[in-house]
PDB file of N, CA and C in Angstrom:
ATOM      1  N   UNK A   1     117.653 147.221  86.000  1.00  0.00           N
ATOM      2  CA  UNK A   1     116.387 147.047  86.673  1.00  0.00           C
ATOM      3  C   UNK A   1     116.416 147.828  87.983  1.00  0.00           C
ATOM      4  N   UNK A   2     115.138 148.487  88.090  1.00  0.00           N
ATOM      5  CA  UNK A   2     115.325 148.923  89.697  1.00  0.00           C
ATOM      6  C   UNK A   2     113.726 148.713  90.808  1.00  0.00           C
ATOM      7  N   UNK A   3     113.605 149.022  91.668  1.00  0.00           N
ATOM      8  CA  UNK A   3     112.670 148.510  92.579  1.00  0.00           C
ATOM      9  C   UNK A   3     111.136 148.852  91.858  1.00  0.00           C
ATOM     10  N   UNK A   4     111.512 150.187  90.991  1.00  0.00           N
ATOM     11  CA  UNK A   4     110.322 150.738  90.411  1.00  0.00           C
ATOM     12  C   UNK A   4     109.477 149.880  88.741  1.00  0.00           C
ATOM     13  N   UNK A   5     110.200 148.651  88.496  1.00  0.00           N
ATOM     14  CA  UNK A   5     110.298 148.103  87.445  1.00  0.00           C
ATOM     15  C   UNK A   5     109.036 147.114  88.397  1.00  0.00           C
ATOM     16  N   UNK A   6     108.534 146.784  89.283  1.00  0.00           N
ATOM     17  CA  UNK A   6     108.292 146.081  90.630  1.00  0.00           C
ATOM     18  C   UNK A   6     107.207 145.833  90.599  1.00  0.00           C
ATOM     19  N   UNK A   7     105.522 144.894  90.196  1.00  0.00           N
ATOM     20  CA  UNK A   7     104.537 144.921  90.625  1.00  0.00           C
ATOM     21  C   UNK A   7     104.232 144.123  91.867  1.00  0.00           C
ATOM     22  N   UNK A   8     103.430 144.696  92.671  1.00  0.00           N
ATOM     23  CA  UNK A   8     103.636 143.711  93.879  1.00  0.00           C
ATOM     24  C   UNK A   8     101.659 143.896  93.944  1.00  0.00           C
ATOM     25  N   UNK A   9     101.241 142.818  95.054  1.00  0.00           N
ATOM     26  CA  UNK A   9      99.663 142.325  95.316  1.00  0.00           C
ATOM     27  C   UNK A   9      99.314 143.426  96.456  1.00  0.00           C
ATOM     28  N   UNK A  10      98.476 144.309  96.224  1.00  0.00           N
ATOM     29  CA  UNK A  10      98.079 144.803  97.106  1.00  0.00           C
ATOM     30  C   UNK A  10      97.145 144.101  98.366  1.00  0.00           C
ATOM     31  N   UNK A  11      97.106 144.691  99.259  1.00  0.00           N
ATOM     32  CA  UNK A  11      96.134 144.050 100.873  1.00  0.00           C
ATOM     33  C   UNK A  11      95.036 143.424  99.893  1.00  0.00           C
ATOM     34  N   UNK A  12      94.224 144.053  99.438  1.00  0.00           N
ATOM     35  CA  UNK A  12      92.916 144.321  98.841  1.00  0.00           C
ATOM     36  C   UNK A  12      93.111 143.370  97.500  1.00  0.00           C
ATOM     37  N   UNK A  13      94.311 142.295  96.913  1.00  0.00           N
ATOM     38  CA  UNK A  13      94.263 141.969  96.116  1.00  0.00           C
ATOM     39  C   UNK A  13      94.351 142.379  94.831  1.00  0.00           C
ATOM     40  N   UNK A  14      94.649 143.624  94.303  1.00  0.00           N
ATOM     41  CA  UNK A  14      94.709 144.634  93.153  1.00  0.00           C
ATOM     42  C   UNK A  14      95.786 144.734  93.201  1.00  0.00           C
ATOM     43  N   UNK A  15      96.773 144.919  91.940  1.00  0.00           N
ATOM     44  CA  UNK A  15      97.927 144.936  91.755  1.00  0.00           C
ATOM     45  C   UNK A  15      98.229 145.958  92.017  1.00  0.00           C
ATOM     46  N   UNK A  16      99.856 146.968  92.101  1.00  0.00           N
ATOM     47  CA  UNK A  16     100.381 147.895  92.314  1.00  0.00           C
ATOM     48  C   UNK A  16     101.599 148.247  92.008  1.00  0.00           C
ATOM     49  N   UNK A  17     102.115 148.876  90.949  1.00  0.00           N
ATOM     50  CA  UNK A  17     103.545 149.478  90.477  1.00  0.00           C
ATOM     51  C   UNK A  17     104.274 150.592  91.697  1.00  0.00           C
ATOM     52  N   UNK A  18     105.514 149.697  91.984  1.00  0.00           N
ATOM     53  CA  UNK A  18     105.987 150.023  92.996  1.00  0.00           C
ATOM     54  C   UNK A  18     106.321 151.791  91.966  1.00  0.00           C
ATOM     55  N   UNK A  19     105.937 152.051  90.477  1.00  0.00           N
ATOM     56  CA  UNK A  19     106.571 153.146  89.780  1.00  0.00           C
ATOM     57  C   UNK A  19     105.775 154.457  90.607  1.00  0.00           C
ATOM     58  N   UNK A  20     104.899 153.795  91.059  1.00  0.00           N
ATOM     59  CA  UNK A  20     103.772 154.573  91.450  1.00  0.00           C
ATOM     60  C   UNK A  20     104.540 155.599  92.774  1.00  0.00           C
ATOM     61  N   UNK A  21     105.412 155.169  93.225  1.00  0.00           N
ATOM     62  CA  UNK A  21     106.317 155.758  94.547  1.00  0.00           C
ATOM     63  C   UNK A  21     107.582 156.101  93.794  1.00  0.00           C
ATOM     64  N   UNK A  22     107.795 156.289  92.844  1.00  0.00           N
ATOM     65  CA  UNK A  22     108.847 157.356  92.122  1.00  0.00           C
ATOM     66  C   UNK A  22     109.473 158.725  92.694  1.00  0.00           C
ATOM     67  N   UNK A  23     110.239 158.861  93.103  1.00  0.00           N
ATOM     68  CA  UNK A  23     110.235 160.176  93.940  1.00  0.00           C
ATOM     69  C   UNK A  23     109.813 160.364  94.890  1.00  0.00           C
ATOM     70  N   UNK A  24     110.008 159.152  95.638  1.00  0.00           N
ATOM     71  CA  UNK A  24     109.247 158.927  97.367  1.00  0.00           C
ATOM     72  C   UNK A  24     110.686 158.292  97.949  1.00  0.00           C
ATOM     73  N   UNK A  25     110.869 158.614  99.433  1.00  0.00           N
ATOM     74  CA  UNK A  25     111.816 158.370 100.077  1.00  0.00           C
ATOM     75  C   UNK A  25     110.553 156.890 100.435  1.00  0.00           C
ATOM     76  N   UNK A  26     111.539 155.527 100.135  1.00  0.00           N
ATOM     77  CA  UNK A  26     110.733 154.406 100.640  1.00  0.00           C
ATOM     78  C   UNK A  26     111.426 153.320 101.739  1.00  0.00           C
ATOM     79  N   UNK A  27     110.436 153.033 102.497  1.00  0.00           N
ATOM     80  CA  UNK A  27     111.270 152.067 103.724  1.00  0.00           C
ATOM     81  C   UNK A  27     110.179 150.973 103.321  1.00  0.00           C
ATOM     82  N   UNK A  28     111.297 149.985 102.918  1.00  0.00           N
ATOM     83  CA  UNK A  28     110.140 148.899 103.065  1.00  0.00           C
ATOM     84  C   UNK A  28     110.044 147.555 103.834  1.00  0.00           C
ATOM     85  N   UNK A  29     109.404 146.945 104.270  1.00  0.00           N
ATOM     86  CA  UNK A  29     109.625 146.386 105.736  1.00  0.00           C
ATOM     87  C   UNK A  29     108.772 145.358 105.523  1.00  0.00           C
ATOM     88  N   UNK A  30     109.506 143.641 106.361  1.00  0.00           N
ATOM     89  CA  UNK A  30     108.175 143.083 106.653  1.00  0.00           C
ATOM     90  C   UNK A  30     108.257 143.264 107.833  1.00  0.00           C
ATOM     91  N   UNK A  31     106.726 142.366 108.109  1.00  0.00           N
ATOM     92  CA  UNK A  31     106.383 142.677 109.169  1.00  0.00           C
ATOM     93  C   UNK A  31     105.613 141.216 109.543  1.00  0.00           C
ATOM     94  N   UNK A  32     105.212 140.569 111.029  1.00  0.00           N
ATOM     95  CA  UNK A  32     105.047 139.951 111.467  1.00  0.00           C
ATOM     96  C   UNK A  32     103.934 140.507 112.922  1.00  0.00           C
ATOM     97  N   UNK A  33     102.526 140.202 113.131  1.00  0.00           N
ATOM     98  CA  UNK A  33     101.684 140.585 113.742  1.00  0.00           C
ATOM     99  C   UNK A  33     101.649 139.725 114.987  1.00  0.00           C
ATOM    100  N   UNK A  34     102.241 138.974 115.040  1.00  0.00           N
ATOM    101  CA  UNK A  34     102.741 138.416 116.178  1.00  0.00           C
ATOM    102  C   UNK A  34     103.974 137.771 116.863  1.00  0.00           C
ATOM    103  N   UNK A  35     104.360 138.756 117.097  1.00  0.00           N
ATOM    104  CA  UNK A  35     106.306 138.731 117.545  1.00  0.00           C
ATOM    105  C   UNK A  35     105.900 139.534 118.500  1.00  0.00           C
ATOM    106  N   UNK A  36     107.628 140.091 119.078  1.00  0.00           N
ATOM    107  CA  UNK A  36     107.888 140.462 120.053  1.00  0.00           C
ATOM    108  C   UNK A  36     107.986 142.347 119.497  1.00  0.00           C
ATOM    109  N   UNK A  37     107.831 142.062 118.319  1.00  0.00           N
ATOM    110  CA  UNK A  37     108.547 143.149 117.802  1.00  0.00           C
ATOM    111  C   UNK A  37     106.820 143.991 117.366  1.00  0.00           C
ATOM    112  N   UNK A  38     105.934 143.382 117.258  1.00  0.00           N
ATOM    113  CA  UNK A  38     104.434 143.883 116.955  1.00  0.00           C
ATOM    114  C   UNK A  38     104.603 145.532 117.391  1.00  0.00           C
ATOM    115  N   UNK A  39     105.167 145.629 118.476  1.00  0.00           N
ATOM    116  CA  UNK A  39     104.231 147.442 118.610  1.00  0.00           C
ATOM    117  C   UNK A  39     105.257 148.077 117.941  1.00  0.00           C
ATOM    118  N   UNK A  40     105.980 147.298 116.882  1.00  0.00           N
ATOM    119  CA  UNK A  40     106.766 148.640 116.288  1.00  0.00           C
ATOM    120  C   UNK A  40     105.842 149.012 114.948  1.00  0.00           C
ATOM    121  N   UNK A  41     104.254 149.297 114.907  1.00  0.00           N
ATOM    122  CA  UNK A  41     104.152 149.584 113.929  1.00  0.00           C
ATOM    123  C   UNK A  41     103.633 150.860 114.319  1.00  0.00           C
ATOM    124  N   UNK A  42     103.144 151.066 115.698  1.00  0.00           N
ATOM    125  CA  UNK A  42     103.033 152.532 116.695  1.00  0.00           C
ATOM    126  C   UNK A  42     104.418 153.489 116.049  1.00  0.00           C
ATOM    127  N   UNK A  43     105.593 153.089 116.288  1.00  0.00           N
ATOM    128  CA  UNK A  43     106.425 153.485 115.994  1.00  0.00           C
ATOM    129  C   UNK A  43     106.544 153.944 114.283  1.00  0.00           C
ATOM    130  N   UNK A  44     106.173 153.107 113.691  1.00  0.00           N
ATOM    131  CA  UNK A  44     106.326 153.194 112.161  1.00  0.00           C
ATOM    132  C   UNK A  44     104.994 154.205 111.663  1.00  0.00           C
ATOM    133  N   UNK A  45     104.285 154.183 112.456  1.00  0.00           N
ATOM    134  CA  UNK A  45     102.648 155.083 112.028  1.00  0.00           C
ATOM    135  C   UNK A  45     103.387 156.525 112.203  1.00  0.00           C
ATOM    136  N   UNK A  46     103.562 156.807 113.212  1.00  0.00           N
ATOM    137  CA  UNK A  46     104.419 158.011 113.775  1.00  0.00           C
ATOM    138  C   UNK A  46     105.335 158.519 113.115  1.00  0.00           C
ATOM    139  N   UNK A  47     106.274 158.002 112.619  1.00  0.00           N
ATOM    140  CA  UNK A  47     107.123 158.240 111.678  1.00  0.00           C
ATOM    141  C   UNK A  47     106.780 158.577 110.342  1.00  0.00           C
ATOM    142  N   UNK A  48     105.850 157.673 109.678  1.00  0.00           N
ATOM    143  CA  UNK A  48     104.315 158.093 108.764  1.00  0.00           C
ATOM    144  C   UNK A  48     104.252 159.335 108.879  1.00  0.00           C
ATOM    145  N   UNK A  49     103.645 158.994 109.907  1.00  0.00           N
ATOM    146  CA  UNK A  49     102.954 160.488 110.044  1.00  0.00           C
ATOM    147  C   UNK A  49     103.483 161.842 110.078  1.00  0.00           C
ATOM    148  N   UNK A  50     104.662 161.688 110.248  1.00  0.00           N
ATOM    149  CA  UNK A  50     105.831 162.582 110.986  1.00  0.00           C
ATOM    150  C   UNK A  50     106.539 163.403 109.190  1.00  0.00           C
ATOM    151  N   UNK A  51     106.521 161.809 108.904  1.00  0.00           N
ATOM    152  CA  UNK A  51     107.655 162.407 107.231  1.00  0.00           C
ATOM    153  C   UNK A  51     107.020 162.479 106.242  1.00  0.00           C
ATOM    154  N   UNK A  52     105.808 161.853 106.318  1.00  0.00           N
ATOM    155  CA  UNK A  52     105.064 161.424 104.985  1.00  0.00           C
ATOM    156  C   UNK A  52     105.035 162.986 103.694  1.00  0.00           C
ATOM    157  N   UNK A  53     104.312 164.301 104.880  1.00  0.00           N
ATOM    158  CA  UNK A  53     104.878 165.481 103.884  1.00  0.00           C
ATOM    159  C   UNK A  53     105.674 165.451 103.477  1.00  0.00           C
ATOM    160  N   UNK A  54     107.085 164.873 103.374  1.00  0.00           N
ATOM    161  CA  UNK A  54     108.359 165.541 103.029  1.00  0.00           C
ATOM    162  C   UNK A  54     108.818 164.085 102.184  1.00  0.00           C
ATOM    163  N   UNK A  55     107.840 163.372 101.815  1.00  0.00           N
ATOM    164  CA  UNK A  55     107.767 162.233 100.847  1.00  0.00           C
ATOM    165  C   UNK A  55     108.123 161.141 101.182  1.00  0.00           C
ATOM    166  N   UNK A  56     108.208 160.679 102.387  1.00  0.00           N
ATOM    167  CA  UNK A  56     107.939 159.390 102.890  1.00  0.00           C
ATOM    168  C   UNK A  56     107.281 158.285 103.149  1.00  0.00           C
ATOM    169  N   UNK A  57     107.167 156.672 101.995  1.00  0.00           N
ATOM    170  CA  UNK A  57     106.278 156.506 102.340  1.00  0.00           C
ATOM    171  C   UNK A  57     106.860 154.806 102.826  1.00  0.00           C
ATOM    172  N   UNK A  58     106.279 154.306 103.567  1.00  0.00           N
ATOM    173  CA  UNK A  58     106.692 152.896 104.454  1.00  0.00           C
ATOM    174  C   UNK A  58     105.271 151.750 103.441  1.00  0.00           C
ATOM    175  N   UNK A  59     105.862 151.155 102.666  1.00  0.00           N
ATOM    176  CA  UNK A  59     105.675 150.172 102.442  1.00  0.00           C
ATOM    177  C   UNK A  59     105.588 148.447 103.168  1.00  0.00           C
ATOM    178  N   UNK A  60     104.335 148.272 103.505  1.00  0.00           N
ATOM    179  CA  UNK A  60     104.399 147.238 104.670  1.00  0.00           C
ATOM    180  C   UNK A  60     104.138 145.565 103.651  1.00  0.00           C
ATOM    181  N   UNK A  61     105.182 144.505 104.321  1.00  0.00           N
ATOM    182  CA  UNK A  61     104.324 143.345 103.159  1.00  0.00           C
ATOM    183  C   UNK A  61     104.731 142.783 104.492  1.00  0.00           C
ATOM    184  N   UNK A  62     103.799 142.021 105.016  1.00  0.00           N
ATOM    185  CA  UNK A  62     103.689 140.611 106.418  1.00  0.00           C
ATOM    186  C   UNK A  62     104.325 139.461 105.754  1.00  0.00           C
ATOM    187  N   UNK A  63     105.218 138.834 106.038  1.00  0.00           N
ATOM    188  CA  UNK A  63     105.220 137.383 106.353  1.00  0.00           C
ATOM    189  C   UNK A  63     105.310 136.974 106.993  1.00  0.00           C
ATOM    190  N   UNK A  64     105.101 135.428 107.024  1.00  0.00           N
ATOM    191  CA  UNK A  64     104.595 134.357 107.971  1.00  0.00           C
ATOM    192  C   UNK A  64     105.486 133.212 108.210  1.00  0.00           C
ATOM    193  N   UNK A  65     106.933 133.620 107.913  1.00  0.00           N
ATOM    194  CA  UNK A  65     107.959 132.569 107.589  1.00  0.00           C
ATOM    195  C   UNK A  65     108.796 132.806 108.809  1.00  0.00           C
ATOM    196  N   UNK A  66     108.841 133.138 109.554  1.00  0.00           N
ATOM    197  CA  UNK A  66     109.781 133.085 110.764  1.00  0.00           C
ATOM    198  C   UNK A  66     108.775 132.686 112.530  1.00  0.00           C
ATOM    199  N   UNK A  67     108.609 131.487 112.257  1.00  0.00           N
ATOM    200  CA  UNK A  67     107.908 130.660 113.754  1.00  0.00           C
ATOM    201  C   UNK A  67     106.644 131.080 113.444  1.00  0.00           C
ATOM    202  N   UNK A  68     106.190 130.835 112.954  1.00  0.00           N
ATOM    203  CA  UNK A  68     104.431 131.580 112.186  1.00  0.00           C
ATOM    204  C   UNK A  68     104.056 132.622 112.796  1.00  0.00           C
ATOM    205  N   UNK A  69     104.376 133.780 112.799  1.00  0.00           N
ATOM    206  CA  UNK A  69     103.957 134.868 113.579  1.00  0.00           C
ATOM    207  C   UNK A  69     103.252 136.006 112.907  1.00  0.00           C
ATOM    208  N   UNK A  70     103.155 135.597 111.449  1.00  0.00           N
ATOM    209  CA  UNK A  70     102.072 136.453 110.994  1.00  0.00           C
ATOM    210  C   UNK A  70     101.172 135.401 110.134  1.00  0.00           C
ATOM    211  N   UNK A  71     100.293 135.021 111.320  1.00  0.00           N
ATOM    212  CA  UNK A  71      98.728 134.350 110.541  1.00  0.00           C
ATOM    213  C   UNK A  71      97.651 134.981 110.513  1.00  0.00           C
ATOM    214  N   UNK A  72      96.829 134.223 109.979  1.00  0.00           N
ATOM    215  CA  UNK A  72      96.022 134.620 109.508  1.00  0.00           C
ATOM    216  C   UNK A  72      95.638 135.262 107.662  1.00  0.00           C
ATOM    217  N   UNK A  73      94.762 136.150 107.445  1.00  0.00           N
ATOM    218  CA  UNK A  73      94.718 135.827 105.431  1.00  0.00           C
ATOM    219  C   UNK A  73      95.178 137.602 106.184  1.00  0.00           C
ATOM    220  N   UNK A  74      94.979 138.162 104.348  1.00  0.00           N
ATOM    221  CA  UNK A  74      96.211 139.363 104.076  1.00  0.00           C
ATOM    222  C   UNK A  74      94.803 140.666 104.945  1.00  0.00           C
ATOM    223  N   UNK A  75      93.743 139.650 105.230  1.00  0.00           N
ATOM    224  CA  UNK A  75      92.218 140.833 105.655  1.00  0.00           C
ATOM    225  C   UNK A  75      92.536 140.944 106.964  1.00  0.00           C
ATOM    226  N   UNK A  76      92.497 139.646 107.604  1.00  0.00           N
ATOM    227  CA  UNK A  76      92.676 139.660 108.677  1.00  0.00           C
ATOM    228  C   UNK A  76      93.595 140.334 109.673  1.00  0.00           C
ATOM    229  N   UNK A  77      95.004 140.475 108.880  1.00  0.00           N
ATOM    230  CA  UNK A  77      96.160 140.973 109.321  1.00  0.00           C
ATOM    231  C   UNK A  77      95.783 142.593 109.032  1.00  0.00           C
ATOM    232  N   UNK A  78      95.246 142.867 108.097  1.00  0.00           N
ATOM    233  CA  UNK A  78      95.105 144.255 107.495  1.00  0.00           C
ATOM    234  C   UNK A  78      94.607 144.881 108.889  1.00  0.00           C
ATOM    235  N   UNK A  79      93.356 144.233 109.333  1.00  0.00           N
ATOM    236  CA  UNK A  79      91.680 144.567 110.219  1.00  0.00           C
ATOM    237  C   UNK A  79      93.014 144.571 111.276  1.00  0.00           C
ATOM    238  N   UNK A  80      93.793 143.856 111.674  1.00  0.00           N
ATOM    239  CA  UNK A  80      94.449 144.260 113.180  1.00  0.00           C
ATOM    240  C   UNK A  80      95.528 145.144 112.979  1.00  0.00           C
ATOM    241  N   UNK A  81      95.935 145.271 112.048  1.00  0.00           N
ATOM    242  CA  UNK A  81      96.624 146.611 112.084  1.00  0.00           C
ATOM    243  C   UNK A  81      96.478 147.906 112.451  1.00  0.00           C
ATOM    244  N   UNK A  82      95.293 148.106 111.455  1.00  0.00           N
ATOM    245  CA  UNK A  82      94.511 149.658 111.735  1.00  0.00           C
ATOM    246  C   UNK A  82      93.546 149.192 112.939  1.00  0.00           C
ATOM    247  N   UNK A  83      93.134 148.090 113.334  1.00  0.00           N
ATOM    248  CA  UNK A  83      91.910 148.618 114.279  1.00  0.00           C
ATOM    249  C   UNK A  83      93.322 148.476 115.900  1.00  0.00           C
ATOM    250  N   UNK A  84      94.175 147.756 116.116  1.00  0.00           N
ATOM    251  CA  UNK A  84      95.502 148.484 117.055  1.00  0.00           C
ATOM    252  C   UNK A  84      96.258 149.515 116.892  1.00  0.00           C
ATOM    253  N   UNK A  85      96.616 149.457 116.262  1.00  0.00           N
ATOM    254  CA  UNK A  85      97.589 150.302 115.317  1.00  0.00           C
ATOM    255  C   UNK A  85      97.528 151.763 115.544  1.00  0.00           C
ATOM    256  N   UNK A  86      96.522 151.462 114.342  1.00  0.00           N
ATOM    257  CA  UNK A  86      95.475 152.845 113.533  1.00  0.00           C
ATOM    258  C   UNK A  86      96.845 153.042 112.077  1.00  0.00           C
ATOM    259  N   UNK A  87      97.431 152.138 111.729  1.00  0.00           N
ATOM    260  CA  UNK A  87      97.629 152.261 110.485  1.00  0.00           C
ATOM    261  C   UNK A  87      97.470 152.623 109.710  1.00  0.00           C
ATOM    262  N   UNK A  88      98.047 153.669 108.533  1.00  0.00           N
ATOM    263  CA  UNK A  88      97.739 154.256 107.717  1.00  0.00           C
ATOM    264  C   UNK A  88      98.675 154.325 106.204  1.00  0.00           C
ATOM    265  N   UNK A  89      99.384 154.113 106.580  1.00  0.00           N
ATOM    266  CA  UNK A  89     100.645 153.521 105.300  1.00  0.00           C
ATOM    267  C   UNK A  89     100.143 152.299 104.268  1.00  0.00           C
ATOM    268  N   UNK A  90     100.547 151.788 103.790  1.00  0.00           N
ATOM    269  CA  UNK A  90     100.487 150.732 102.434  1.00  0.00           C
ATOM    270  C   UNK A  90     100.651 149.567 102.959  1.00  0.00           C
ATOM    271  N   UNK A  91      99.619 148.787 103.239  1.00  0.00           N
ATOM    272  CA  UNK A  91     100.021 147.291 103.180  1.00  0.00           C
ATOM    273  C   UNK A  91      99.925 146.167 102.024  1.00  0.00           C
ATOM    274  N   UNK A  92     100.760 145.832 102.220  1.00  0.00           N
ATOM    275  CA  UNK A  92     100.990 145.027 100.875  1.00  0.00           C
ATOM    276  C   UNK A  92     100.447 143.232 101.432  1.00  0.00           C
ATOM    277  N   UNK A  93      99.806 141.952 100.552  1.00  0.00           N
ATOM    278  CA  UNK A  93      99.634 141.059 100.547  1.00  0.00           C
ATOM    279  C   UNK A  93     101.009 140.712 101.365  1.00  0.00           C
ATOM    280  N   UNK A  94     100.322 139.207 102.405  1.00  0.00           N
ATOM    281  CA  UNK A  94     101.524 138.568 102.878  1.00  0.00           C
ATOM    282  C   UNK A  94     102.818 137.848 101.468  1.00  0.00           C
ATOM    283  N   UNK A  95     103.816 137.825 102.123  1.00  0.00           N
ATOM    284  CA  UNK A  95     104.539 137.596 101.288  1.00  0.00           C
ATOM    285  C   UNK A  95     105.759 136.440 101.888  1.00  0.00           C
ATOM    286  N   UNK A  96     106.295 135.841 101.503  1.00  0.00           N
ATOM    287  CA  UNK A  96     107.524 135.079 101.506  1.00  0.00           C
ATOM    288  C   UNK A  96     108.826 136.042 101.419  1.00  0.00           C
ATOM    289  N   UNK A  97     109.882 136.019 102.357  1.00  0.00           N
ATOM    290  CA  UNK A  97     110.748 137.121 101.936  1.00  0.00           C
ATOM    291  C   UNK A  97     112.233 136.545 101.659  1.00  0.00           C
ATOM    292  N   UNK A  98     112.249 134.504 102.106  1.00  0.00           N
ATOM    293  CA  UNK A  98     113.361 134.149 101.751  1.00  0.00           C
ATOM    294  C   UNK A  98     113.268 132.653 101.190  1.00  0.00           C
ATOM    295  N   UNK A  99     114.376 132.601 100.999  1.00  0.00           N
ATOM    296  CA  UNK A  99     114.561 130.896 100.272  1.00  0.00           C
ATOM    297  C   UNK A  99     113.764 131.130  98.361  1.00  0.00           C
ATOM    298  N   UNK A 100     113.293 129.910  98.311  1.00  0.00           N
ATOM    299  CA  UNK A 100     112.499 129.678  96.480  1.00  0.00           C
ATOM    300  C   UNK A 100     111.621 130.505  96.703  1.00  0.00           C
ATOM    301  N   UNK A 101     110.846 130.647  97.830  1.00  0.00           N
ATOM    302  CA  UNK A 101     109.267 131.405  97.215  1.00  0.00           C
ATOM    303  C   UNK A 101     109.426 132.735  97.614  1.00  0.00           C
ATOM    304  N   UNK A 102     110.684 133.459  97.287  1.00  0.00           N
ATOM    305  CA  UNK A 102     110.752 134.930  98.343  1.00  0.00           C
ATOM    306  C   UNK A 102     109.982 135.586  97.013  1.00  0.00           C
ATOM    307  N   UNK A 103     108.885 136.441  97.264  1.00  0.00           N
ATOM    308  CA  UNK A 103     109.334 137.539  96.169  1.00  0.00           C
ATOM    309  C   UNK A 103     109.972 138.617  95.832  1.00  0.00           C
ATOM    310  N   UNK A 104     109.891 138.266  94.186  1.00  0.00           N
ATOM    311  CA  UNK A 104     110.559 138.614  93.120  1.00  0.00           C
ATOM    312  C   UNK A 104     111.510 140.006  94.092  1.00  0.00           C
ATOM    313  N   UNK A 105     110.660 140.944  94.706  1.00  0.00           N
ATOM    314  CA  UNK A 105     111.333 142.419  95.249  1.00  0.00           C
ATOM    315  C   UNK A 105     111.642 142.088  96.099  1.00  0.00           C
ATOM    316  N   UNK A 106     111.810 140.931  97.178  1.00  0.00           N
ATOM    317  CA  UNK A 106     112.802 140.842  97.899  1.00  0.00           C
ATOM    318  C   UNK A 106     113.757 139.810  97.776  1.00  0.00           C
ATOM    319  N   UNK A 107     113.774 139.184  96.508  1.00  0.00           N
ATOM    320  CA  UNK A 107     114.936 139.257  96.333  1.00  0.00           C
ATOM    321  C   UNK A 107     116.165 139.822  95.381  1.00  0.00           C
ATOM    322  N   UNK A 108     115.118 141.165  94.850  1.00  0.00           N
ATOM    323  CA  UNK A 108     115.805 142.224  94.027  1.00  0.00           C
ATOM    324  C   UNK A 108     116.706 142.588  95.329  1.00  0.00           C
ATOM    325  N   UNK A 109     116.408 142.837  96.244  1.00  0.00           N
ATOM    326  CA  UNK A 109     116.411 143.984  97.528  1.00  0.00           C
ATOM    327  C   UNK A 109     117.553 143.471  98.075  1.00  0.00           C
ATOM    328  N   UNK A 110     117.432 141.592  98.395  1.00  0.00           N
ATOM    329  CA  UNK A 110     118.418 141.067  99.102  1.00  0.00           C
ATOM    330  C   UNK A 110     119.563 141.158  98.044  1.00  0.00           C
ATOM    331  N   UNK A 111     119.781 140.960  96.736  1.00  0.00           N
ATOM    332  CA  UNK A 111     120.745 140.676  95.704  1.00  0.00           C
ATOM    333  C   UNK A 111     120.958 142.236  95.819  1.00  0.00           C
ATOM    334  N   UNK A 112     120.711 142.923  96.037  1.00  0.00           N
ATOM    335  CA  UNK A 112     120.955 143.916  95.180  1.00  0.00           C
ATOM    336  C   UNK A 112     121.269 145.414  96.874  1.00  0.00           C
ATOM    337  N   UNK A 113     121.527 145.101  97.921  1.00  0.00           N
ATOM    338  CA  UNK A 113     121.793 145.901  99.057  1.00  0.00           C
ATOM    339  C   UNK A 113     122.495 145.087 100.002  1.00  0.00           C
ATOM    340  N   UNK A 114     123.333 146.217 100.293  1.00  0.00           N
ATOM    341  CA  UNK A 114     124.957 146.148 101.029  1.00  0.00           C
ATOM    342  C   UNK A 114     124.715 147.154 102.489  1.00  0.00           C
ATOM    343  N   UNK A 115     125.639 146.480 103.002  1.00  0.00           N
ATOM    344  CA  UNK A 115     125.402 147.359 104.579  1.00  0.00           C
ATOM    345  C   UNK A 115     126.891 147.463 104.547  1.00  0.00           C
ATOM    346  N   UNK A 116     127.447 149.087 104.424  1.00  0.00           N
ATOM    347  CA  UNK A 116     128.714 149.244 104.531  1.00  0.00           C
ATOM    348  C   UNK A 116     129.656 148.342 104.247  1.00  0.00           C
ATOM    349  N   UNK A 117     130.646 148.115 104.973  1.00  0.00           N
ATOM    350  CA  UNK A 117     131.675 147.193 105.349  1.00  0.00           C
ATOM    351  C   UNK A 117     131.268 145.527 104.930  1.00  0.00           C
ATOM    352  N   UNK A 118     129.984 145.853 105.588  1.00  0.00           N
ATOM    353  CA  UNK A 118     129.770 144.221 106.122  1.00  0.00           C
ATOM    354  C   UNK A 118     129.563 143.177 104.709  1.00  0.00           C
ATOM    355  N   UNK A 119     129.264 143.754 103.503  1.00  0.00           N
ATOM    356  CA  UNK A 119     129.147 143.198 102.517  1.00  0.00           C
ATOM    357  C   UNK A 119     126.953 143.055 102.037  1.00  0.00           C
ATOM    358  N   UNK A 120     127.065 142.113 101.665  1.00  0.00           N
ATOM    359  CA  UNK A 120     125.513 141.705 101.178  1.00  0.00           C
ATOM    360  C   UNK A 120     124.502 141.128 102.251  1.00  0.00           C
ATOM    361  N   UNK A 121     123.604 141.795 102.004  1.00  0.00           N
ATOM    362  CA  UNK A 121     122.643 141.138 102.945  1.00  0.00           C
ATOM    363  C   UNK A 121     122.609 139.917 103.150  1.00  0.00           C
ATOM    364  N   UNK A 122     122.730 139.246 103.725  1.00  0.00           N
ATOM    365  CA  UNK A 122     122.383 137.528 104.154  1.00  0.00           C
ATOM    366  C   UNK A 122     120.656 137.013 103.822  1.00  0.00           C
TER     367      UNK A 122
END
């Protein structure tokens, strides 16, 4: 099995085959719209923007599981992205990324990626 085997909920509610990014360098990330960490999506647009010719594409899915910091529905979060932001990459439906309700691709992602030395993702 690999990430591309993958359907995930698009922003917009329409499904999406991660097969569809086949031959794409992919970063995929959650994300949280209210943390400390919010203006790194300035950073992540840029980078977008920067690699996307050379087949880069940043896959975004929000969750809301770490001190509730991404509320709100998958519109709402969408509308403050691009209207701060100016976002332009893939956002994906909020998602769960640990414990029973993670999804299915993250916990392909967690089972299945190693950081050097250190062993398996936690």
């Amino acid at each position: 099995m690999s990430i591309y085997d993958f359907k995930v909920k698009a922003q917009n509610g329409g499904e999406v085959s991660l097969s569809d990014y086949r031959g794409k360098v992919l970063l995929i990330v959650n994300t949280a719209t209210g943390c400390g960490f919010t203006p790194q999506y300035d950073e992540l647009q840029d980078m977008y923007e920067l690699h996307r010719k050379n087949g880069l594409e940043i896959l975004d899915f929000p969750c809301n599981q770490f001190a509730d910091q991404a509320p709100g529905s998958d519109e709402e979060i969408h509308s403050f992205c691009t209207g701060r932001y100016g976002i332009t990459f893939p956002q994906f439906s909020k998602i769960d990324v640990l414990g029973e309700n993670a999804d299915p691709l993250y916990k392909f992602l967690s089972e299945n990626t190693t950081f050097g030395d250190s062993g398996k993702v936690r």
